[in-house]
PDB file of N, CA and C in Angstrom:
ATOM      1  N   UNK A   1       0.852  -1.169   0.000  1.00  0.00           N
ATOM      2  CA  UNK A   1       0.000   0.000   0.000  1.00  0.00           C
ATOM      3  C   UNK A   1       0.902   1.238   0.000  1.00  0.00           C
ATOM      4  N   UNK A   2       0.549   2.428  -0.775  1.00  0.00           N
ATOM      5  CA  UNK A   2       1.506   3.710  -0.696  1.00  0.00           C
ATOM      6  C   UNK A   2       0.994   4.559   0.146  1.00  0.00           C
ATOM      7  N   UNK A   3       2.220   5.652   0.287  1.00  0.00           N
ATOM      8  CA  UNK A   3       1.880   6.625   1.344  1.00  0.00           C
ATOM      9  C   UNK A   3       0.773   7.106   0.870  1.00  0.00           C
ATOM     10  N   UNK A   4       0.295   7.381  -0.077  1.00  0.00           N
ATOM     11  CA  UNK A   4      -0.540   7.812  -0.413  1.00  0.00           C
ATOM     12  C   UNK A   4      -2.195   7.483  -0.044  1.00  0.00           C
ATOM     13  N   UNK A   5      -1.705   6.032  -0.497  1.00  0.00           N
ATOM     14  CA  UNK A   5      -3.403   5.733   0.101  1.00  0.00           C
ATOM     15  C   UNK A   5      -3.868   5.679   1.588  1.00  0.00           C
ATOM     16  N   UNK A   6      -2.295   5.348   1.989  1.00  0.00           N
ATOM     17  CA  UNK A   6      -2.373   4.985   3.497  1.00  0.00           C
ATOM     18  C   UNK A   6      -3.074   6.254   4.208  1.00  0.00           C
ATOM     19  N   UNK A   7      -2.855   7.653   3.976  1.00  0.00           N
ATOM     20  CA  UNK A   7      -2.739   8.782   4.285  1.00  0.00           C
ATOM     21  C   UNK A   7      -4.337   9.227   4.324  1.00  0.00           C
ATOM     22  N   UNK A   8      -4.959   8.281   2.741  1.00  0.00           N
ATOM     23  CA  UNK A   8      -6.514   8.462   2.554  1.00  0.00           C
ATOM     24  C   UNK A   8      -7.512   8.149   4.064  1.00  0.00           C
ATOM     25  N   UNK A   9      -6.698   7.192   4.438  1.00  0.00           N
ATOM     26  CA  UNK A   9      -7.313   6.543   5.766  1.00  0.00           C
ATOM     27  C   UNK A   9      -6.719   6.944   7.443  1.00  0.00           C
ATOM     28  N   UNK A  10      -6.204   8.064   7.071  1.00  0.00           N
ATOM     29  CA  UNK A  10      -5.599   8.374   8.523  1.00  0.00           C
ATOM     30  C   UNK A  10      -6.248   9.703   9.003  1.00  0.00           C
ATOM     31  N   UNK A  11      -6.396   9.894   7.421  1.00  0.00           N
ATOM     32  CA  UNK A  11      -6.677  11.969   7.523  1.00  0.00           C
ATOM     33  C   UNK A  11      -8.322  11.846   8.186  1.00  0.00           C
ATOM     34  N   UNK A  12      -8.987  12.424   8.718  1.00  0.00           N
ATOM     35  CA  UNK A  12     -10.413  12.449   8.770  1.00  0.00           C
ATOM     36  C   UNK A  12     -11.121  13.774   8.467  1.00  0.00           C
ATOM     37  N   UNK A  13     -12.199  13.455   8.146  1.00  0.00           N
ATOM     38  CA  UNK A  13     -13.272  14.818   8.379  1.00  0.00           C
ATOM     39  C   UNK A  13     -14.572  14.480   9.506  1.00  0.00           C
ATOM     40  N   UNK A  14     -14.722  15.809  10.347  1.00  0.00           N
ATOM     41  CA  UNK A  14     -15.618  15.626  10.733  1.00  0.00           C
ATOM     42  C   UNK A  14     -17.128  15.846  10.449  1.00  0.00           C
ATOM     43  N   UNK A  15     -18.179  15.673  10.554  1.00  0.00           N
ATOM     44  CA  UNK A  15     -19.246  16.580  10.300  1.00  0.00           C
ATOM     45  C   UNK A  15     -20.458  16.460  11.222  1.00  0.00           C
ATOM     46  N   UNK A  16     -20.659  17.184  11.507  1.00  0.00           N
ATOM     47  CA  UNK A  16     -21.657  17.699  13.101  1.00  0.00           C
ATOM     48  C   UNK A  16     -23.158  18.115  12.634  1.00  0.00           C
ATOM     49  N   UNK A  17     -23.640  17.522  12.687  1.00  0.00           N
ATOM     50  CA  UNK A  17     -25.404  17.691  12.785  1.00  0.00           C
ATOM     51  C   UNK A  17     -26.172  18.310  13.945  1.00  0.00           C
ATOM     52  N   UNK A  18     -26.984  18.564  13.685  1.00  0.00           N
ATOM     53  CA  UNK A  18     -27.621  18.978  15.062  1.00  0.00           C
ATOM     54  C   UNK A  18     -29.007  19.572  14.706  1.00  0.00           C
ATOM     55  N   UNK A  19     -30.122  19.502  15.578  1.00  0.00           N
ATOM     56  CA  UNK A  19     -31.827  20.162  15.353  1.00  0.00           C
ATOM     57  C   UNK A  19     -31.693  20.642  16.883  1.00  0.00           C
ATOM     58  N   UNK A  20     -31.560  21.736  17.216  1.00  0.00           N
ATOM     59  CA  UNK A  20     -31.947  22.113  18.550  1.00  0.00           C
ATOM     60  C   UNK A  20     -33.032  22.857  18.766  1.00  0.00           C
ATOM     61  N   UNK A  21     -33.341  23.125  19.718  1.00  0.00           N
ATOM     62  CA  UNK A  21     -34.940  23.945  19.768  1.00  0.00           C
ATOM     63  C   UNK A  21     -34.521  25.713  19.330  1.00  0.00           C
ATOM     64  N   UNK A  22     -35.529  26.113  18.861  1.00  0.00           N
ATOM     65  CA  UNK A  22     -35.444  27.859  18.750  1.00  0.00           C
ATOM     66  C   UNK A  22     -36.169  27.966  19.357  1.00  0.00           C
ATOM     67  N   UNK A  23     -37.208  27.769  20.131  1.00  0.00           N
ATOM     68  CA  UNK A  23     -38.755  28.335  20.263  1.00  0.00           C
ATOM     69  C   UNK A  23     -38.773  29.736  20.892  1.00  0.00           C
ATOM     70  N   UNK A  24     -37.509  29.553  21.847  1.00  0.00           N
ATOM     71  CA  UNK A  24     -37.543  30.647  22.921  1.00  0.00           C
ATOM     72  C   UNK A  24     -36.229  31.667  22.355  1.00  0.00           C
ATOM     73  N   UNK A  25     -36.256  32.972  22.924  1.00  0.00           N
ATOM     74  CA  UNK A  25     -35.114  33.723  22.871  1.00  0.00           C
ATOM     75  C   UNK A  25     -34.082  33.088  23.700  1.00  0.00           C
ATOM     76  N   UNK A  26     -34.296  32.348  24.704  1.00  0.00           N
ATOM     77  CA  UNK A  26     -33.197  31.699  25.440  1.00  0.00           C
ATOM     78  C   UNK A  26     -32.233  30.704  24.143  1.00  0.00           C
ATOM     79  N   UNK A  27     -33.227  29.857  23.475  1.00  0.00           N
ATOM     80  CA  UNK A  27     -32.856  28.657  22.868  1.00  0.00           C
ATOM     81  C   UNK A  27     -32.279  29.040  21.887  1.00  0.00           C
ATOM     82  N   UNK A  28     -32.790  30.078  21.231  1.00  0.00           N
ATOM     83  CA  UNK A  28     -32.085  30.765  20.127  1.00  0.00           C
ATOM     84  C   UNK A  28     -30.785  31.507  20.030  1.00  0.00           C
ATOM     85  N   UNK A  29     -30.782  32.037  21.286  1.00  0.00           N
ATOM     86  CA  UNK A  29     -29.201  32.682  21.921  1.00  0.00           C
ATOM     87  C   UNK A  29     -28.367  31.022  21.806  1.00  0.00           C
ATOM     88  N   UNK A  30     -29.083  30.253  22.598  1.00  0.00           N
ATOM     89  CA  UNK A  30     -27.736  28.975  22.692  1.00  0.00           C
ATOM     90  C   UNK A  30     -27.406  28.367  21.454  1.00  0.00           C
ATOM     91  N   UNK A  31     -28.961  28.067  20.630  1.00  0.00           N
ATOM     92  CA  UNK A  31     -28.390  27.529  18.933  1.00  0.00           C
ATOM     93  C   UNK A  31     -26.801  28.283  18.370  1.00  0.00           C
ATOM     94  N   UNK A  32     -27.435  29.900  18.660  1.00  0.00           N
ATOM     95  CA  UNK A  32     -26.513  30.784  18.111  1.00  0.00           C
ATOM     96  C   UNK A  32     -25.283  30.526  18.305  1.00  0.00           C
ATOM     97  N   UNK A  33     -25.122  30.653  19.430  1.00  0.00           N
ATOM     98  CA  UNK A  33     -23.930  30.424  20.297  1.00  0.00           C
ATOM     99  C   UNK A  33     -23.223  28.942  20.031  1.00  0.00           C
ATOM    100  N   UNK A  34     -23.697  27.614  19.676  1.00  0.00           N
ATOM    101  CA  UNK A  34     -23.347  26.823  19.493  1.00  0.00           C
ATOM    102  C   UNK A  34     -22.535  26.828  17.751  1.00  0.00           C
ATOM    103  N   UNK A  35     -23.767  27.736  17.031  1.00  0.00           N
ATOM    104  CA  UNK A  35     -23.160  27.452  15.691  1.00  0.00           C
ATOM    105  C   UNK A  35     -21.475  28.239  15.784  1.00  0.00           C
ATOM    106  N   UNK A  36     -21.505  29.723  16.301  1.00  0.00           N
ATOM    107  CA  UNK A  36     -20.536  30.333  16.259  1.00  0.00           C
ATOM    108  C   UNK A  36     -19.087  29.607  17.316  1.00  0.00           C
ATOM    109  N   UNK A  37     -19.420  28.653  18.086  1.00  0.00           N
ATOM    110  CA  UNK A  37     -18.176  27.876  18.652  1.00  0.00           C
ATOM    111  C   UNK A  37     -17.572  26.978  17.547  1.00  0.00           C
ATOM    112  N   UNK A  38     -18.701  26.301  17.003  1.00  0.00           N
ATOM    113  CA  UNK A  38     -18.360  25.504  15.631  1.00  0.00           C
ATOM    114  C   UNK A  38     -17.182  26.068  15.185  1.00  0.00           C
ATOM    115  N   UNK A  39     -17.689  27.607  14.436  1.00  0.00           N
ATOM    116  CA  UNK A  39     -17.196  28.236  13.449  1.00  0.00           C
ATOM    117  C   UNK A  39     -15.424  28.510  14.341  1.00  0.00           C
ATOM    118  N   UNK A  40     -15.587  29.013  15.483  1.00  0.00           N
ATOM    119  CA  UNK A  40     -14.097  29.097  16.079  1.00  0.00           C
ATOM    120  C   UNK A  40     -13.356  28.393  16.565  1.00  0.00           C
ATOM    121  N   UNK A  41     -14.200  26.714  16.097  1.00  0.00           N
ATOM    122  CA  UNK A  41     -13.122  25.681  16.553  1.00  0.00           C
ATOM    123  C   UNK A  41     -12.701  25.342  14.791  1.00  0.00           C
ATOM    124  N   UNK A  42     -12.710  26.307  13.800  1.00  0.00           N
ATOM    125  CA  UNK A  42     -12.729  25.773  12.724  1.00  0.00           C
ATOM    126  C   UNK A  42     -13.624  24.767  12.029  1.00  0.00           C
ATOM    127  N   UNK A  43     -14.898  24.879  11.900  1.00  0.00           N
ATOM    128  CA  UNK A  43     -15.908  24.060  11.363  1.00  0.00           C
ATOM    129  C   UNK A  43     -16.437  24.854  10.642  1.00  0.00           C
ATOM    130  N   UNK A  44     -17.106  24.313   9.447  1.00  0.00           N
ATOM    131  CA  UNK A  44     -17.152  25.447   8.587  1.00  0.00           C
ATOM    132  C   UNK A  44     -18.778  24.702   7.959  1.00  0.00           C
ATOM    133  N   UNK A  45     -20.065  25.917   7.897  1.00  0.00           N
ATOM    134  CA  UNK A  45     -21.213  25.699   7.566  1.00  0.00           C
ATOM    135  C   UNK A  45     -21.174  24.543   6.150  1.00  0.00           C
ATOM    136  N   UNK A  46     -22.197  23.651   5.916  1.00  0.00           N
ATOM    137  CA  UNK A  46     -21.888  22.858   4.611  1.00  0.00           C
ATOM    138  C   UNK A  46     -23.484  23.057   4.088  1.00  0.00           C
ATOM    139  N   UNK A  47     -24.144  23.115   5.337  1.00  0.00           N
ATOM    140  CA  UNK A  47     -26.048  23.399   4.881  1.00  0.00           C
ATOM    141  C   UNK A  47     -26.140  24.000   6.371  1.00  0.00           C
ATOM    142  N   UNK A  48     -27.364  24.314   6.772  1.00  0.00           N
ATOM    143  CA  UNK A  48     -27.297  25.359   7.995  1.00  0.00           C
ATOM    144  C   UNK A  48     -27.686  24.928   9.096  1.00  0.00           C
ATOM    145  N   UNK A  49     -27.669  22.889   9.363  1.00  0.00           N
ATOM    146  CA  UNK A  49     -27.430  22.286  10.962  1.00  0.00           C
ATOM    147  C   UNK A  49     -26.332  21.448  10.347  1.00  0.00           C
ATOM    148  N   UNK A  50     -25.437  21.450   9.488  1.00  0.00           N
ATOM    149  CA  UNK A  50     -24.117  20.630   8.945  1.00  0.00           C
ATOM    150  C   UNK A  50     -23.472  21.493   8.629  1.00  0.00           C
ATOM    151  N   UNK A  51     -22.106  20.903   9.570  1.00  0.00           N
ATOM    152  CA  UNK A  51     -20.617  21.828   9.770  1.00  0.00           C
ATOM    153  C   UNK A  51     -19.789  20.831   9.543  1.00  0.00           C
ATOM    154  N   UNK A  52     -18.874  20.709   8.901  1.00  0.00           N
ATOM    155  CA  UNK A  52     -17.894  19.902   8.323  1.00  0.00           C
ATOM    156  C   UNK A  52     -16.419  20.773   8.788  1.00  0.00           C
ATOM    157  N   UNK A  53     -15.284  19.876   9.148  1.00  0.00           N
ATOM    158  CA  UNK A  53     -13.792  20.203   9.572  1.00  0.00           C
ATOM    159  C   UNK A  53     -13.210  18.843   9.356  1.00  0.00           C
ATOM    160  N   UNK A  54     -12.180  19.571   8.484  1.00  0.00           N
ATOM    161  CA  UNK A  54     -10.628  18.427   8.205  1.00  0.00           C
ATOM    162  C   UNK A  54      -9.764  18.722   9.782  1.00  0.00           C
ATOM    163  N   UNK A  55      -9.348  17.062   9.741  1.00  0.00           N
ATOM    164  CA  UNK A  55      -8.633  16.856  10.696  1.00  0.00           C
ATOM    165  C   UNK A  55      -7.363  16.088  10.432  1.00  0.00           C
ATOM    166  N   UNK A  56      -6.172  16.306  10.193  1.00  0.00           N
ATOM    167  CA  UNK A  56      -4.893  15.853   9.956  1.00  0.00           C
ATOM    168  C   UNK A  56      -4.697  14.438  10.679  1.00  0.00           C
ATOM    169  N   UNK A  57      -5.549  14.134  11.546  1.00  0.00           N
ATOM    170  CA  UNK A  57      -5.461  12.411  12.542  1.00  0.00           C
ATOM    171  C   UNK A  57      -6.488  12.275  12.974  1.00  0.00           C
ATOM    172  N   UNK A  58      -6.667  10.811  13.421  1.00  0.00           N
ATOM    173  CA  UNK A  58      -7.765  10.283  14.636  1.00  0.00           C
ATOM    174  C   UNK A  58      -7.634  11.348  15.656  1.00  0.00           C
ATOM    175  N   UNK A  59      -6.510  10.973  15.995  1.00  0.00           N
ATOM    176  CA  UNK A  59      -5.987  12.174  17.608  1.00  0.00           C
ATOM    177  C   UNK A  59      -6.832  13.361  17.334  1.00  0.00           C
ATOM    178  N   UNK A  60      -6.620  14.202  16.579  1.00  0.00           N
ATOM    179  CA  UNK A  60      -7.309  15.362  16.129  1.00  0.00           C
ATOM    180  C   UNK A  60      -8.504  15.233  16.344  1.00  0.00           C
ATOM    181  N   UNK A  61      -9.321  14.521  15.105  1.00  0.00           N
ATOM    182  CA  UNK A  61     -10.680  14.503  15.436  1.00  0.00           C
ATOM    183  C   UNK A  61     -10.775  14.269  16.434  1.00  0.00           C
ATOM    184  N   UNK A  62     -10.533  13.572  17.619  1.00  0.00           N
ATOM    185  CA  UNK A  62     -11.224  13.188  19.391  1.00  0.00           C
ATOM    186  C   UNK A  62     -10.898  14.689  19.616  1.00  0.00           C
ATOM    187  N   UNK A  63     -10.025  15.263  19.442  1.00  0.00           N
ATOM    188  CA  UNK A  63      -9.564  16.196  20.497  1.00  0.00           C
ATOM    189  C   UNK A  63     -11.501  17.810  20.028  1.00  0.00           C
ATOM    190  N   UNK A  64     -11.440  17.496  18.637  1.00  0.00           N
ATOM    191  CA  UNK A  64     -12.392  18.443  18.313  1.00  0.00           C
ATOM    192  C   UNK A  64     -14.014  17.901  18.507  1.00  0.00           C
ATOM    193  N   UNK A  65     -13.768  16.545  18.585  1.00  0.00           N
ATOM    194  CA  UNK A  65     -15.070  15.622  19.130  1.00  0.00           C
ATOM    195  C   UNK A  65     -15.623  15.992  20.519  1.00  0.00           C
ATOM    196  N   UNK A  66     -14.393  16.326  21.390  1.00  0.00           N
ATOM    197  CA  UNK A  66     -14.425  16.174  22.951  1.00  0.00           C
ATOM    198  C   UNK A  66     -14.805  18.131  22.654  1.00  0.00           C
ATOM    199  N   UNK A  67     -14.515  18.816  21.874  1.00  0.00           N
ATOM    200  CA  UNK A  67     -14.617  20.503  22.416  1.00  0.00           C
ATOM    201  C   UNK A  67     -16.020  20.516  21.712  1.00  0.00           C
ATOM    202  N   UNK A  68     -16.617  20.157  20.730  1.00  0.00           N
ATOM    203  CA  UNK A  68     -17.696  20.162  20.742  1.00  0.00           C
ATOM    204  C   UNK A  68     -18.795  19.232  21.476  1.00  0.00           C
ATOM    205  N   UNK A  69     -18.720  18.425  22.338  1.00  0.00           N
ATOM    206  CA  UNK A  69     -19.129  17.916  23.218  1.00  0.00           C
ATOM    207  C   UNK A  69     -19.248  19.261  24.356  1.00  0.00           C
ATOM    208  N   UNK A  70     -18.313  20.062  24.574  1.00  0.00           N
ATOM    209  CA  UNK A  70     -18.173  21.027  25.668  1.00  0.00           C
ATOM    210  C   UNK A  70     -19.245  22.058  25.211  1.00  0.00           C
ATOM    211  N   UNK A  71     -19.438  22.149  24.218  1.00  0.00           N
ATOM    212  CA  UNK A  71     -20.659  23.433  24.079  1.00  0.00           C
ATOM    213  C   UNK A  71     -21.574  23.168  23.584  1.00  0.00           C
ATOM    214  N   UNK A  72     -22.226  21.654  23.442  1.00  0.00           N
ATOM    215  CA  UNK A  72     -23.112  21.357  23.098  1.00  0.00           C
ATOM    216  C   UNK A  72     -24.392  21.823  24.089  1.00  0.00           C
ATOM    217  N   UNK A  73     -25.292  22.391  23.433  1.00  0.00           N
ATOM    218  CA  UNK A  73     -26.573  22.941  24.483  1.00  0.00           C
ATOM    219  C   UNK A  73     -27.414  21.821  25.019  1.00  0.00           C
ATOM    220  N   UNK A  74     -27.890  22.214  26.317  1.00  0.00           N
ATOM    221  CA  UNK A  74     -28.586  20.990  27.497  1.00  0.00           C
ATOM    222  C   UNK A  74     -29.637  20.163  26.585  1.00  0.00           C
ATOM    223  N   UNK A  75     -30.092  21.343  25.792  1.00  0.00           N
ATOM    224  CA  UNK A  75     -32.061  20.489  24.820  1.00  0.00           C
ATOM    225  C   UNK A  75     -31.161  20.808  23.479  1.00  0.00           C
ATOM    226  N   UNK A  76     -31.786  20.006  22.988  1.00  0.00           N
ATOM    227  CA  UNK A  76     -31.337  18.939  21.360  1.00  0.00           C
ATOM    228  C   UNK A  76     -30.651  18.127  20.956  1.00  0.00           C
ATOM    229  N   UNK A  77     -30.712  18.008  19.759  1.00  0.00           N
ATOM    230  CA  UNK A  77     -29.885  16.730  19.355  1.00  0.00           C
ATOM    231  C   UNK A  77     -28.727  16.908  18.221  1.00  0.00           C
ATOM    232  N   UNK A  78     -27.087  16.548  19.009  1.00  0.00           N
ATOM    233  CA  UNK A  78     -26.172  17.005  18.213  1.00  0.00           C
ATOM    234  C   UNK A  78     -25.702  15.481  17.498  1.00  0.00           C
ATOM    235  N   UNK A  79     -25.607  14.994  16.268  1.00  0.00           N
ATOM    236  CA  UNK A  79     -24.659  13.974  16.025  1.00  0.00           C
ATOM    237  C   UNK A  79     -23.313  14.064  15.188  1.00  0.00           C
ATOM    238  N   UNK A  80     -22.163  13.596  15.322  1.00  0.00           N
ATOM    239  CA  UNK A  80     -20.515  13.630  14.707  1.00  0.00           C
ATOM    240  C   UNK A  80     -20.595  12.551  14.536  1.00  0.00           C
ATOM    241  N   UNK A  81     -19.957  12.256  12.828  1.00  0.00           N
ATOM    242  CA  UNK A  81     -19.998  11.349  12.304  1.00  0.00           C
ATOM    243  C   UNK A  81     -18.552  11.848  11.964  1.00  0.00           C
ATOM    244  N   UNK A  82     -17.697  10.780  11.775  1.00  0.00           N
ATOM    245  CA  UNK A  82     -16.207  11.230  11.684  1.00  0.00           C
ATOM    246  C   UNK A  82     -15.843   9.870  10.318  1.00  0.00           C
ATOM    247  N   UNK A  83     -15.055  10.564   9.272  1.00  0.00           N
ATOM    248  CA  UNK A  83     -14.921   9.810   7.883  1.00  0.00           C
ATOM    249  C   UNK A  83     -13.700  10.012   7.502  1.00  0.00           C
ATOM    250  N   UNK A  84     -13.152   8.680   6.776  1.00  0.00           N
ATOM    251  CA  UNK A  84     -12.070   9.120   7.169  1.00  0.00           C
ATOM    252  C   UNK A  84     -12.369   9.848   5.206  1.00  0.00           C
ATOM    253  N   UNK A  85     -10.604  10.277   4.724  1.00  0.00           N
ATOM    254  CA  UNK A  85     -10.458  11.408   3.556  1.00  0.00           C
ATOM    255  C   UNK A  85     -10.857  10.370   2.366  1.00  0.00           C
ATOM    256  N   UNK A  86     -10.628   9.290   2.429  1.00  0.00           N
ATOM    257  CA  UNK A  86     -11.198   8.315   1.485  1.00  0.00           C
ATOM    258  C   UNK A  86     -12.106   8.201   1.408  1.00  0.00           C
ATOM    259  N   UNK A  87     -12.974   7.994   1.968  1.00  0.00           N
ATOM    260  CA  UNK A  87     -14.457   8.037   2.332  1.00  0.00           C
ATOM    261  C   UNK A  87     -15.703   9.479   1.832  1.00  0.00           C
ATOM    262  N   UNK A  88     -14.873  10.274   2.661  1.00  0.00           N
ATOM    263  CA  UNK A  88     -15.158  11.879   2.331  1.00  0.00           C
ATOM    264  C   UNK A  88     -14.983  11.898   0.356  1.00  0.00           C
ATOM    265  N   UNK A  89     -14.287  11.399  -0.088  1.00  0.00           N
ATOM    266  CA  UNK A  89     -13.914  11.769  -1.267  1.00  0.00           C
ATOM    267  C   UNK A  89     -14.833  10.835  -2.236  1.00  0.00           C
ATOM    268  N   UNK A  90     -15.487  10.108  -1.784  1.00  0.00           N
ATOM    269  CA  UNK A  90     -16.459   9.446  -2.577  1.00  0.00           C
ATOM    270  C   UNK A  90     -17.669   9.898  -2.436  1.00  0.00           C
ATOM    271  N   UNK A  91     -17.925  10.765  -1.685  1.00  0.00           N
ATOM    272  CA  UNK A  91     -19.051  11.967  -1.627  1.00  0.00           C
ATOM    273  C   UNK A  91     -19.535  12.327  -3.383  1.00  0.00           C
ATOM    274  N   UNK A  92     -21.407  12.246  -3.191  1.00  0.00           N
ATOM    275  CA  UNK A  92     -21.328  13.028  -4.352  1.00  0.00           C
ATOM    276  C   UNK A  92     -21.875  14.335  -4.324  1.00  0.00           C
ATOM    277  N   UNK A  93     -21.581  15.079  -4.984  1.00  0.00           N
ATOM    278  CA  UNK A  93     -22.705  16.569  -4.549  1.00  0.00           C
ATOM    279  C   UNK A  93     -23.596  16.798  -5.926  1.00  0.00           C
ATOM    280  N   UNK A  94     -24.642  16.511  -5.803  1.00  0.00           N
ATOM    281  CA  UNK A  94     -24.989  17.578  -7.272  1.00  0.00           C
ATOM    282  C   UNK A  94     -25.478  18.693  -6.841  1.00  0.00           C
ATOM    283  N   UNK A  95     -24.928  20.114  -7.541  1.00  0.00           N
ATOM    284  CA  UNK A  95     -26.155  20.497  -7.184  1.00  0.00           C
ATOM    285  C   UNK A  95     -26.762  21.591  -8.316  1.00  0.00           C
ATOM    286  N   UNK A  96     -27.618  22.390  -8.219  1.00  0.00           N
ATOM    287  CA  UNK A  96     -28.465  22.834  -8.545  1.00  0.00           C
ATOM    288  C   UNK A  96     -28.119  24.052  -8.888  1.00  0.00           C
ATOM    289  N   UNK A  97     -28.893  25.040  -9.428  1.00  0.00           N
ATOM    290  CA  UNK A  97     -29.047  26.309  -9.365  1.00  0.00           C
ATOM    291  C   UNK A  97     -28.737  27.512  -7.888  1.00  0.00           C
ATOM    292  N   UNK A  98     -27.644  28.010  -7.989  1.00  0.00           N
ATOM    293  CA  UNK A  98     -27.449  28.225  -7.016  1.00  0.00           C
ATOM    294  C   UNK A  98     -27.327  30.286  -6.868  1.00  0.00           C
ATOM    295  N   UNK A  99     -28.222  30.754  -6.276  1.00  0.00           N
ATOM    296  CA  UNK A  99     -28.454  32.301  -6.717  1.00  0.00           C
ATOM    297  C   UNK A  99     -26.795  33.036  -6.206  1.00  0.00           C
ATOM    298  N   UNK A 100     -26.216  33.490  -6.571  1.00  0.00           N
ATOM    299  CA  UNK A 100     -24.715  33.818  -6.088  1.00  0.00           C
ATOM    300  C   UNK A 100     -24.696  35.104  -5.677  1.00  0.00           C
ATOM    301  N   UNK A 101     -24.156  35.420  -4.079  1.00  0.00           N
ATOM    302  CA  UNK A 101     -25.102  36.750  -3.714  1.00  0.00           C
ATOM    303  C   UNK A 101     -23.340  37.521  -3.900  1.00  0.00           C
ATOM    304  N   UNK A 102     -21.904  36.816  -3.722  1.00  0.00           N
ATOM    305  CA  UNK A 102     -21.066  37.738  -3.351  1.00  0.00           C
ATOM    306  C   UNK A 102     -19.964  36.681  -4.375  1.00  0.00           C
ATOM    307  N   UNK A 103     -19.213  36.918  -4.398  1.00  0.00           N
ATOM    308  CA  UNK A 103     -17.913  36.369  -4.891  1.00  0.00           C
ATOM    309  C   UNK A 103     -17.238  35.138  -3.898  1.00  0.00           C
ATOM    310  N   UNK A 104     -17.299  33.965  -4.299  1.00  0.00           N
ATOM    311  CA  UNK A 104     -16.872  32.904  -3.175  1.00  0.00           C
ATOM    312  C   UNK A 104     -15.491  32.982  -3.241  1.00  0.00           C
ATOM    313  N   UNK A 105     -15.279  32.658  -1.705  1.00  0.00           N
ATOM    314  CA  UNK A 105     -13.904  32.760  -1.353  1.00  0.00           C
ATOM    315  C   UNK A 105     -13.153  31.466  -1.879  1.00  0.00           C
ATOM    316  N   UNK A 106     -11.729  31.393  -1.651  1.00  0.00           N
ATOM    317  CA  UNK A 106     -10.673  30.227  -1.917  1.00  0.00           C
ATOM    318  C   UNK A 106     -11.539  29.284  -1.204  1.00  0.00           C
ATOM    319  N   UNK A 107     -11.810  29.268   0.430  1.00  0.00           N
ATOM    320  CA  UNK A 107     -12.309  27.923   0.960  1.00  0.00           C
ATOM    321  C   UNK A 107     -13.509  27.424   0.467  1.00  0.00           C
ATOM    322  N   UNK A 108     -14.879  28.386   0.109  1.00  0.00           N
ATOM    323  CA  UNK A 108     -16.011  27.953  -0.416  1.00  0.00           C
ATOM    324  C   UNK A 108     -15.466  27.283  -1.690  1.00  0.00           C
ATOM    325  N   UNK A 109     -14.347  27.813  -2.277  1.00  0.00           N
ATOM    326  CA  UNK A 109     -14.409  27.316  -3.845  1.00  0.00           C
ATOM    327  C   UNK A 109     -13.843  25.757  -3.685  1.00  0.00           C
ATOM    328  N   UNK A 110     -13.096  24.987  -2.695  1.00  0.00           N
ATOM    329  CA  UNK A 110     -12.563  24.172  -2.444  1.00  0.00           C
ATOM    330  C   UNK A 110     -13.697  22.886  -2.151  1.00  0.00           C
ATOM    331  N   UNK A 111     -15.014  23.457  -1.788  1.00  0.00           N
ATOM    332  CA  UNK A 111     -16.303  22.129  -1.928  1.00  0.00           C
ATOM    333  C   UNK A 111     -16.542  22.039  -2.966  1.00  0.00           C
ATOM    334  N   UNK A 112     -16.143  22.959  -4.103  1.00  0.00           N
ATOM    335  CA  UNK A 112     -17.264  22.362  -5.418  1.00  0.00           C
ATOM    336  C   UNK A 112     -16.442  21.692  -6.531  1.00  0.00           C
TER     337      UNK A 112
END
């Protein structure tokens, strides 16, 4: 096997789901607050309760598994599904018509 492939199976991505309640201004402050920890542990929106982050190792992913565990809010439901880069790469996307409000950056341009 080459470094190469070996590497397919070491690297991971994570991706974090979650439906939490809005109902209240309380719940809605914590959704908030949860998406924006995402975003500053490096997780990056993919649809708007799916956040996706590359992780260079297993080690890695636990370590970002365990910090989003730390700000996960008391009511809803969060799930991490962790894949490894081989896996991730057999992903298909189609998509659609997409209305383009600003100029996508280097990282947005890197999903399509």
């Amino acid at each position: 096997m080459t470094f190469d492939r070996l590497n397919a199976y070491h690297i991971m991505w994570l991706f974090v789901m979650f439906d939490l309640p809005v109902m209240t201004k309380k719940e809605r402050k914590e959704a908030a607050l949860f998406r924006k920890n995402l975003e500053k542990d490096g997780f990056t929106m993919h649809q708007f309760s799916v956040y996706i982050r590359y992780c260079g190792s297993l080690e890695s992913a636990q370590v970002h598994i365990k910090r989003v565990k730390s700000f996960t809010p008391d009511k809803g439901h969060v799930s991490v599904l962790s894949i490894t880069d081989k896996q991730y790469s057999n992903i298909i996307h189609i998509w659609g018509a997409i209305e383009k409000k600003s100029k996508p950056t280097p990282l947005q341009l890197e999903f399509f």
